[in-house]
C-alpha atoms as a PDB file:
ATOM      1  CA  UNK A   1       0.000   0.000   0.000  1.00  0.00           C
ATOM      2  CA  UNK A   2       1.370   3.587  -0.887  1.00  0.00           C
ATOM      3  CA  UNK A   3       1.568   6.130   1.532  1.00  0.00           C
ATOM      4  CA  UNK A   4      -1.192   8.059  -0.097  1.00  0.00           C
ATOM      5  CA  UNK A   5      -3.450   4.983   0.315  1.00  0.00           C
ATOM      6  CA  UNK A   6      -2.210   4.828   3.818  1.00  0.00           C
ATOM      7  CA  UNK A   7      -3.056   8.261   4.352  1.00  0.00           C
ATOM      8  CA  UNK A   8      -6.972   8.112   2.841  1.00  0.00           C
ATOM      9  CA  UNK A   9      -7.484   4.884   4.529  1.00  0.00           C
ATOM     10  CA  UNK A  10      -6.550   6.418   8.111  1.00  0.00           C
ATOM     11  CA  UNK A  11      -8.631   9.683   6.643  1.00  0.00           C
ATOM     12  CA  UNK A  12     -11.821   7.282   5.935  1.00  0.00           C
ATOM     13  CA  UNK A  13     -11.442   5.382   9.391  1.00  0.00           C
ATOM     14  CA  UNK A  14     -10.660   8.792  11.229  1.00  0.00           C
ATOM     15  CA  UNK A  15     -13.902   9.873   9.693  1.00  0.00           C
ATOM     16  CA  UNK A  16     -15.727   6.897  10.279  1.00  0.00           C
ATOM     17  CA  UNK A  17     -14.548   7.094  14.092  1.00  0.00           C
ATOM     18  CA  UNK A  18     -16.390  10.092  13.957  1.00  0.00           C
ATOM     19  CA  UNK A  19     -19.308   9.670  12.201  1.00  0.00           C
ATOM     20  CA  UNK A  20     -19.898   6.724  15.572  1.00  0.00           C
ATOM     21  CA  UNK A  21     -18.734   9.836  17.956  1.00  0.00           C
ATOM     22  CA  UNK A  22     -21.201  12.144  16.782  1.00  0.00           C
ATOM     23  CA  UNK A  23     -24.509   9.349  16.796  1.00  0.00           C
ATOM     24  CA  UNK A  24     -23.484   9.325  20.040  1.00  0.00           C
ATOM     25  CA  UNK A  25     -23.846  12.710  20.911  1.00  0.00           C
ATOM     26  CA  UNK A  26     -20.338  13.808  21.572  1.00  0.00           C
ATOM     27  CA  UNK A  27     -19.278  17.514  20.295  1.00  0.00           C
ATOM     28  CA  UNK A  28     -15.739  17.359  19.581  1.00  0.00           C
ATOM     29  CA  UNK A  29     -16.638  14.455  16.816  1.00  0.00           C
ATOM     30  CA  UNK A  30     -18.923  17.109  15.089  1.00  0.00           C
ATOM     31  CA  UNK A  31     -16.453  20.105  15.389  1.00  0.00           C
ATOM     32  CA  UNK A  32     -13.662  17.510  13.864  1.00  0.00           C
ATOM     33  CA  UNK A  33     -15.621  16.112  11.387  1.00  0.00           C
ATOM     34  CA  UNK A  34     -16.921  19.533  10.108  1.00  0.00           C
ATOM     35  CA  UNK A  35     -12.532  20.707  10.533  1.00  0.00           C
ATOM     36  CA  UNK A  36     -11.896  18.072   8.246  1.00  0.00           C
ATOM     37  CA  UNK A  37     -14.538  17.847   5.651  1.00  0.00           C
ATOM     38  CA  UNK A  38     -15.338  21.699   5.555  1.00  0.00           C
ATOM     39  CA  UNK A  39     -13.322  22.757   2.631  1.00  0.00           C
ATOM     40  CA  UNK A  40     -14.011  19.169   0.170  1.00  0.00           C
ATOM     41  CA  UNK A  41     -17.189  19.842   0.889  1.00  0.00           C
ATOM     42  CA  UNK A  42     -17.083  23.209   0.099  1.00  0.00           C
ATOM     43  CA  UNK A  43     -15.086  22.474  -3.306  1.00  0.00           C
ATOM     44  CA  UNK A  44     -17.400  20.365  -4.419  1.00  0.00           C
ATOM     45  CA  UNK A  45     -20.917  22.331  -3.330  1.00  0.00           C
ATOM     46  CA  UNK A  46     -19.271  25.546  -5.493  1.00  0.00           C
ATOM     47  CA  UNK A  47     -18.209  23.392  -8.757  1.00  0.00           C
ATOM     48  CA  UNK A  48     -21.830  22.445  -8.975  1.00  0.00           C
ATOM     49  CA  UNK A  49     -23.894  25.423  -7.491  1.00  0.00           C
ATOM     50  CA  UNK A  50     -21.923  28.311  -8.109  1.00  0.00           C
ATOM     51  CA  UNK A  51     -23.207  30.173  -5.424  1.00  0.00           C
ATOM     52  CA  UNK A  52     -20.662  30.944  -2.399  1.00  0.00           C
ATOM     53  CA  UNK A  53     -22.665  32.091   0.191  1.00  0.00           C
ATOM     54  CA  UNK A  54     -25.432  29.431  -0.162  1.00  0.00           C
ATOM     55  CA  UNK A  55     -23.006  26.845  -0.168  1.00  0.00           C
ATOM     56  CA  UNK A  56     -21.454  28.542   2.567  1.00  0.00           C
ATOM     57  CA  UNK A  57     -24.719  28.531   4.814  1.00  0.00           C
ATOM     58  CA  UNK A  58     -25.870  24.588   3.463  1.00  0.00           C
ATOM     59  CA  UNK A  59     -22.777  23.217   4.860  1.00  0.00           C
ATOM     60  CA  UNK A  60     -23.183  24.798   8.477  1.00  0.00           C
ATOM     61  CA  UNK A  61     -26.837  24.148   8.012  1.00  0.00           C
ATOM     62  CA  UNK A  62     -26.232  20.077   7.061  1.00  0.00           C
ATOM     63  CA  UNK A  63     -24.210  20.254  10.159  1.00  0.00           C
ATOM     64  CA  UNK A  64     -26.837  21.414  12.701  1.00  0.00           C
ATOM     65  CA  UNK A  65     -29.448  19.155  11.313  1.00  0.00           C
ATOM     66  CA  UNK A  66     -26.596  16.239  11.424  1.00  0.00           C
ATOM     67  CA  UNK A  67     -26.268  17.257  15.332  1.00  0.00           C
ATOM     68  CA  UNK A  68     -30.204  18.215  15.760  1.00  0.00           C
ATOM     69  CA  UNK A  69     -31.058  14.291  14.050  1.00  0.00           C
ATOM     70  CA  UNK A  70     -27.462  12.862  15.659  1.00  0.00           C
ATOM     71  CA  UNK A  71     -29.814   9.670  17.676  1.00  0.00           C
ATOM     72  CA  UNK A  72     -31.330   8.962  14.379  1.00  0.00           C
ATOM     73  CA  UNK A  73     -28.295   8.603  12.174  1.00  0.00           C
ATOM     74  CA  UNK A  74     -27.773   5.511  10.432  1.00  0.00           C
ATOM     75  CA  UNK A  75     -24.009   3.879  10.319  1.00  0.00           C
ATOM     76  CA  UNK A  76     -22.358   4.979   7.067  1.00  0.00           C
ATOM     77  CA  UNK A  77     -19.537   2.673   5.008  1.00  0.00           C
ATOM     78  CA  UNK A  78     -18.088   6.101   3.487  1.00  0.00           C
ATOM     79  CA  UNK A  79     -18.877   8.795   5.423  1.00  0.00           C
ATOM     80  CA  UNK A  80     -17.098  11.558   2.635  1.00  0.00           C
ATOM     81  CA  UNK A  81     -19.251  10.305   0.031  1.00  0.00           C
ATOM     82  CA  UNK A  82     -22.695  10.366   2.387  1.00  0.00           C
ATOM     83  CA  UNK A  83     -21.962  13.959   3.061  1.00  0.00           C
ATOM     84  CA  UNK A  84     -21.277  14.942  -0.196  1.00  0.00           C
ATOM     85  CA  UNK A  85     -24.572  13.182  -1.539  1.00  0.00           C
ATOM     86  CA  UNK A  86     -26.235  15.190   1.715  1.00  0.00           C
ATOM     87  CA  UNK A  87     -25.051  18.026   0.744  1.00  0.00           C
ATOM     88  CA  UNK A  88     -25.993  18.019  -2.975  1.00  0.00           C
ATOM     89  CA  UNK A  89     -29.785  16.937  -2.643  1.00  0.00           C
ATOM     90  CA  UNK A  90     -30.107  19.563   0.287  1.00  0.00           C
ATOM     91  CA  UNK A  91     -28.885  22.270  -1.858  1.00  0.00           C
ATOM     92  CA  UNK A  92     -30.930  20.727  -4.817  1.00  0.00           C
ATOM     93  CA  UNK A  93     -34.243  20.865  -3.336  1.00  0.00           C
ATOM     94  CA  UNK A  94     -33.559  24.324  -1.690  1.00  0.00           C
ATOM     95  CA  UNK A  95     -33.343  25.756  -5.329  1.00  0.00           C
ATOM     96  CA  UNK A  96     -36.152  23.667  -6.561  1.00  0.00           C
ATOM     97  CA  UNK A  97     -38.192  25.285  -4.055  1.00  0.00           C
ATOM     98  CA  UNK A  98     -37.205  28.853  -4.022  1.00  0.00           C
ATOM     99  CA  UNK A  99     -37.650  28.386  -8.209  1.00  0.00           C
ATOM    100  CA  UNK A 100     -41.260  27.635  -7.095  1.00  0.00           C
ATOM    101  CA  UNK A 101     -41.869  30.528  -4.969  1.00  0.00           C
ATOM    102  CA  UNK A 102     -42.589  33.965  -7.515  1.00  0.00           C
ATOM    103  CA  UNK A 103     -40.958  36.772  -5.928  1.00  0.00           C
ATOM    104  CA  UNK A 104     -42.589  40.146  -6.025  1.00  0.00           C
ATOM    105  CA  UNK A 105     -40.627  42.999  -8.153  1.00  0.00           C
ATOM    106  CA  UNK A 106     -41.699  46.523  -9.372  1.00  0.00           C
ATOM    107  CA  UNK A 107     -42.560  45.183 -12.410  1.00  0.00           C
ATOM    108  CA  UNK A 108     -45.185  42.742 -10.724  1.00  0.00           C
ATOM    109  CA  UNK A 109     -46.842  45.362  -9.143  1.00  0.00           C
ATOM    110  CA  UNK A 110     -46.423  47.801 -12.340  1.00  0.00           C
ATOM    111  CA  UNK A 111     -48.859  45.538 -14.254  1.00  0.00           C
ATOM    112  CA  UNK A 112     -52.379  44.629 -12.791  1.00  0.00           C
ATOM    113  CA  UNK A 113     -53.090  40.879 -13.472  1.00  0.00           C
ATOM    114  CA  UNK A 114     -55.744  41.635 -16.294  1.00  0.00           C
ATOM    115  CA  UNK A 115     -52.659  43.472 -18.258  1.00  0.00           C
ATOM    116  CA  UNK A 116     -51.087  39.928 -17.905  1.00  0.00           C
ATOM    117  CA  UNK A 117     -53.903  37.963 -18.816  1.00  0.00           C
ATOM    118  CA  UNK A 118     -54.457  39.787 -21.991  1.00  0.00           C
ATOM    119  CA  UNK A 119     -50.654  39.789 -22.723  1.00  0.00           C
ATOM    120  CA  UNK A 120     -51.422  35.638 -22.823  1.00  0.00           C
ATOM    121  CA  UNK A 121     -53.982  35.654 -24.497  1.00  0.00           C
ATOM    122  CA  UNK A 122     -52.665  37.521 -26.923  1.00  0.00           C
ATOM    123  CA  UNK A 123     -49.277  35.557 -27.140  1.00  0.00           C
ATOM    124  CA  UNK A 124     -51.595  32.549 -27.579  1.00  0.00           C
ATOM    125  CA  UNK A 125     -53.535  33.938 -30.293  1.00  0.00           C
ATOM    126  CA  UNK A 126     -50.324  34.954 -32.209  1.00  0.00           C
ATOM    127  CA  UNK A 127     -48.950  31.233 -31.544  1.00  0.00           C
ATOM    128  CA  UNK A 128     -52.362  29.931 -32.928  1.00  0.00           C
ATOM    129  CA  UNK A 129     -52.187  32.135 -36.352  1.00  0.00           C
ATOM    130  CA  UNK A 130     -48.366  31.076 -36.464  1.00  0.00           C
ATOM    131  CA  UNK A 131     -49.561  26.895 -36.587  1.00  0.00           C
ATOM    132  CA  UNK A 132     -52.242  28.257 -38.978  1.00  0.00           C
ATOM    133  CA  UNK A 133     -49.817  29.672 -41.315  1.00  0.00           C
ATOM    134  CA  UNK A 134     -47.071  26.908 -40.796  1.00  0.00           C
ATOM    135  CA  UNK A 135     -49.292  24.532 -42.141  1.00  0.00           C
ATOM    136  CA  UNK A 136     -49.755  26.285 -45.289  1.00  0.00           C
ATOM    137  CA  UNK A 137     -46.096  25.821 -45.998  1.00  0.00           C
ATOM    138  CA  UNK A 138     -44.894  22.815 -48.662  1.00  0.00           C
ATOM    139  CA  UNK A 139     -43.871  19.761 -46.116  1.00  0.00           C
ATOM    140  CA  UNK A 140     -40.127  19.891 -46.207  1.00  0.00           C
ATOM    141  CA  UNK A 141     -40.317  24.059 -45.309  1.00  0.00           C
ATOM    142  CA  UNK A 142     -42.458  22.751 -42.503  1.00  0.00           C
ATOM    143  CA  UNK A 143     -39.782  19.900 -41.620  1.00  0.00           C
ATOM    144  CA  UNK A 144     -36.762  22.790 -41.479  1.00  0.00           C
ATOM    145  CA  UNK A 145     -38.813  25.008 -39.453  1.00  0.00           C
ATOM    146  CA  UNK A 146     -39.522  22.244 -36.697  1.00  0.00           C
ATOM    147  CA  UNK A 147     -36.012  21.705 -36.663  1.00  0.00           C
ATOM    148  CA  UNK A 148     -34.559  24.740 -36.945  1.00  0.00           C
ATOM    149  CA  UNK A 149     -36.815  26.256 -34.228  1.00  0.00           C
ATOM    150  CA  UNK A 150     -38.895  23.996 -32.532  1.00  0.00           C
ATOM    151  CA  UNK A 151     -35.974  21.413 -31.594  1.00  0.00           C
ATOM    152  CA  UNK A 152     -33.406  24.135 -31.547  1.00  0.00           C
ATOM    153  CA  UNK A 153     -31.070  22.687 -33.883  1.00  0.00           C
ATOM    154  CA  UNK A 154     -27.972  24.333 -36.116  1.00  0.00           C
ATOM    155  CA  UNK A 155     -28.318  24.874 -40.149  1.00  0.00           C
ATOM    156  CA  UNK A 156     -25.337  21.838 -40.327  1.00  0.00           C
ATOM    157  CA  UNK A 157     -27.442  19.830 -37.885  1.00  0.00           C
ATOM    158  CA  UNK A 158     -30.226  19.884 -39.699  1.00  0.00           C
ATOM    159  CA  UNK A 159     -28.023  18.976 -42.842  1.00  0.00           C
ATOM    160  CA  UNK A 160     -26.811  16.309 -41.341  1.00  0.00           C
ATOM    161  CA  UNK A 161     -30.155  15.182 -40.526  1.00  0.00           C
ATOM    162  CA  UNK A 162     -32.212  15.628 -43.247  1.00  0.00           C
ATOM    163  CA  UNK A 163     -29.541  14.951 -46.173  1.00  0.00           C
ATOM    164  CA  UNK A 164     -30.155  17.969 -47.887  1.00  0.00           C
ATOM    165  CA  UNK A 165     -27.074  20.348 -48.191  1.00  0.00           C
ATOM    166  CA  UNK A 166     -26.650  23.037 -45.561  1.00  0.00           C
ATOM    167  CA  UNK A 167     -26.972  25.947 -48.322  1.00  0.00           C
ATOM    168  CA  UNK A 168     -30.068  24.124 -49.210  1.00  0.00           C
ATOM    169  CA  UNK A 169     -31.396  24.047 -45.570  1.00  0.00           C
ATOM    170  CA  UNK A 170     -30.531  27.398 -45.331  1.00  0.00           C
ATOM    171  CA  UNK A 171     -32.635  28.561 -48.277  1.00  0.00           C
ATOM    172  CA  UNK A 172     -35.619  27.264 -47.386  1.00  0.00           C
ATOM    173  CA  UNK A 173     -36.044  27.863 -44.079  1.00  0.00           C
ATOM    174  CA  UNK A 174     -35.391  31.866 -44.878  1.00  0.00           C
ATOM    175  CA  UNK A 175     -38.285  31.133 -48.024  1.00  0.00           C
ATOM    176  CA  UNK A 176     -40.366  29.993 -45.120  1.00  0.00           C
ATOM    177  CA  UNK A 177     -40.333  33.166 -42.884  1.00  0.00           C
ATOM    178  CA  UNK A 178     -40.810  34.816 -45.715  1.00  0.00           C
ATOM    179  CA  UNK A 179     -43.797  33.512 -46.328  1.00  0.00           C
ATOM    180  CA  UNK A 180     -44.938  33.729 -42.559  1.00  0.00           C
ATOM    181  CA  UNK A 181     -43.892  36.865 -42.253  1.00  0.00           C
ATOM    182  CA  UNK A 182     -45.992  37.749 -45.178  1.00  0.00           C
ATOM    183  CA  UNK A 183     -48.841  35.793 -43.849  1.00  0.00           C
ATOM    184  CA  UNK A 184     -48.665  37.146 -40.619  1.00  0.00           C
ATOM    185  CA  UNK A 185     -47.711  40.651 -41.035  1.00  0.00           C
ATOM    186  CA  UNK A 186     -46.020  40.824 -37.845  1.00  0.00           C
ATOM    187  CA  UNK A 187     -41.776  41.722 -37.389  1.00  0.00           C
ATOM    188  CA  UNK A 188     -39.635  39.335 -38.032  1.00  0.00           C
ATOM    189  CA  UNK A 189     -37.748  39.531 -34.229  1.00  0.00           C
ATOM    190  CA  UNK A 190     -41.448  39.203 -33.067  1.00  0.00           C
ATOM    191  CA  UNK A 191     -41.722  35.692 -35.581  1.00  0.00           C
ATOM    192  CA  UNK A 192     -38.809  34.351 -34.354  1.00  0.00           C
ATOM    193  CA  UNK A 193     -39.479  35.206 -30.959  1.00  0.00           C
ATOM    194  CA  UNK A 194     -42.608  32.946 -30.989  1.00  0.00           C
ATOM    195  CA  UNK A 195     -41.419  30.468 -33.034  1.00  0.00           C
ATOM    196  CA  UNK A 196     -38.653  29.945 -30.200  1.00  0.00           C
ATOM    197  CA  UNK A 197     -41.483  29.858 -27.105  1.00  0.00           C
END
């Protein structure tokens, strides 16, 4: 065995050792355990979250509900890894459910809700007369559109996908907005805009 090996093995049973002192309520095995897995921890909450001070405040959090929940802990084989996985889901469903919650802004209370129900409706309607005119378009300009916007794919993707050569592609997918454009007298940034929603 290497010296590194060693090392992580004496780490993992050190942290294991632990992991037994704090089910069973003793202090110093939290402060050491949080000492020594602090900054991995850390690490690898920032590579995936990007967020410094909420990574900062899940970590000490994780650690109070470890202490708060100590007489319920389970044994762990790895205790590294079981933090790590902790850590991740906690943070995980914190975002989840702050992306649920709508926060207020100026511009919420700028528009009443009936401005915003007419602004959908009228979004839908446009989306409705954009279908409508798509399917007056030949079937392969309908095909390229799809692709192009609906599936969010490149003008060599699409080449690639269809067969047809990317200068080809090209072509008819600008014929197409053409037409809708035509069709739907509306600006083209306004088109595009809805054929991306």
């Amino acid at each position: 065995m290497s010296t590194l090996e060693a090392k992580m093995k004496i780490d993992l049973n050190d942290q294991q050792s632990l992991w037994i002192g704090l089910r069973a309520g003793e202090e110093p095995a939290l402060f050491n355990l949080y000492k020594q897995l602090y900054n991995p921890l850390f690490n690898y909450a920032f590579i995936l979250f990007k967020e410094r001070e909420n990574v900062e405040d899940a970590i000490n959090q994780m650690f109070l509900e470890l202490w708060e929940n100590r007489l319920s802990l389970k044994p762990v084989s790895n205790v590294k890894s079981y933090l790590f996985t902790y850590l991740r889901r906690k943070i995980s469903r914190e975002k989840a459910v702050i992306n649920r919650v709508v926060l207020p802004t100026v511009e919420t209370f700028e528009r009443s809700i009936m401005d915003y129900i007419i602004e959908l409706q009228v979004e839908e309607e446009l989306r409705g007369s954009i279908f409508k005119a798509i399917n007056k378009l030949t079937g392969r300009q309908k095909q390229l559109i799809m692709l192009r916007f609906y599936e969010d794919l490149e003008y060599t993707e699409i080449s690639e996908k269809t067969g047809l050569a990317t200068q080809t592609v090209y072509n008819n997918i600008h014929q197409a907005i053409k037409i809708l454009r035509t069709d739907l007298k509306i600006p083209m940034y306004i088109l595009i805009w809805l054929l991306k929603r």
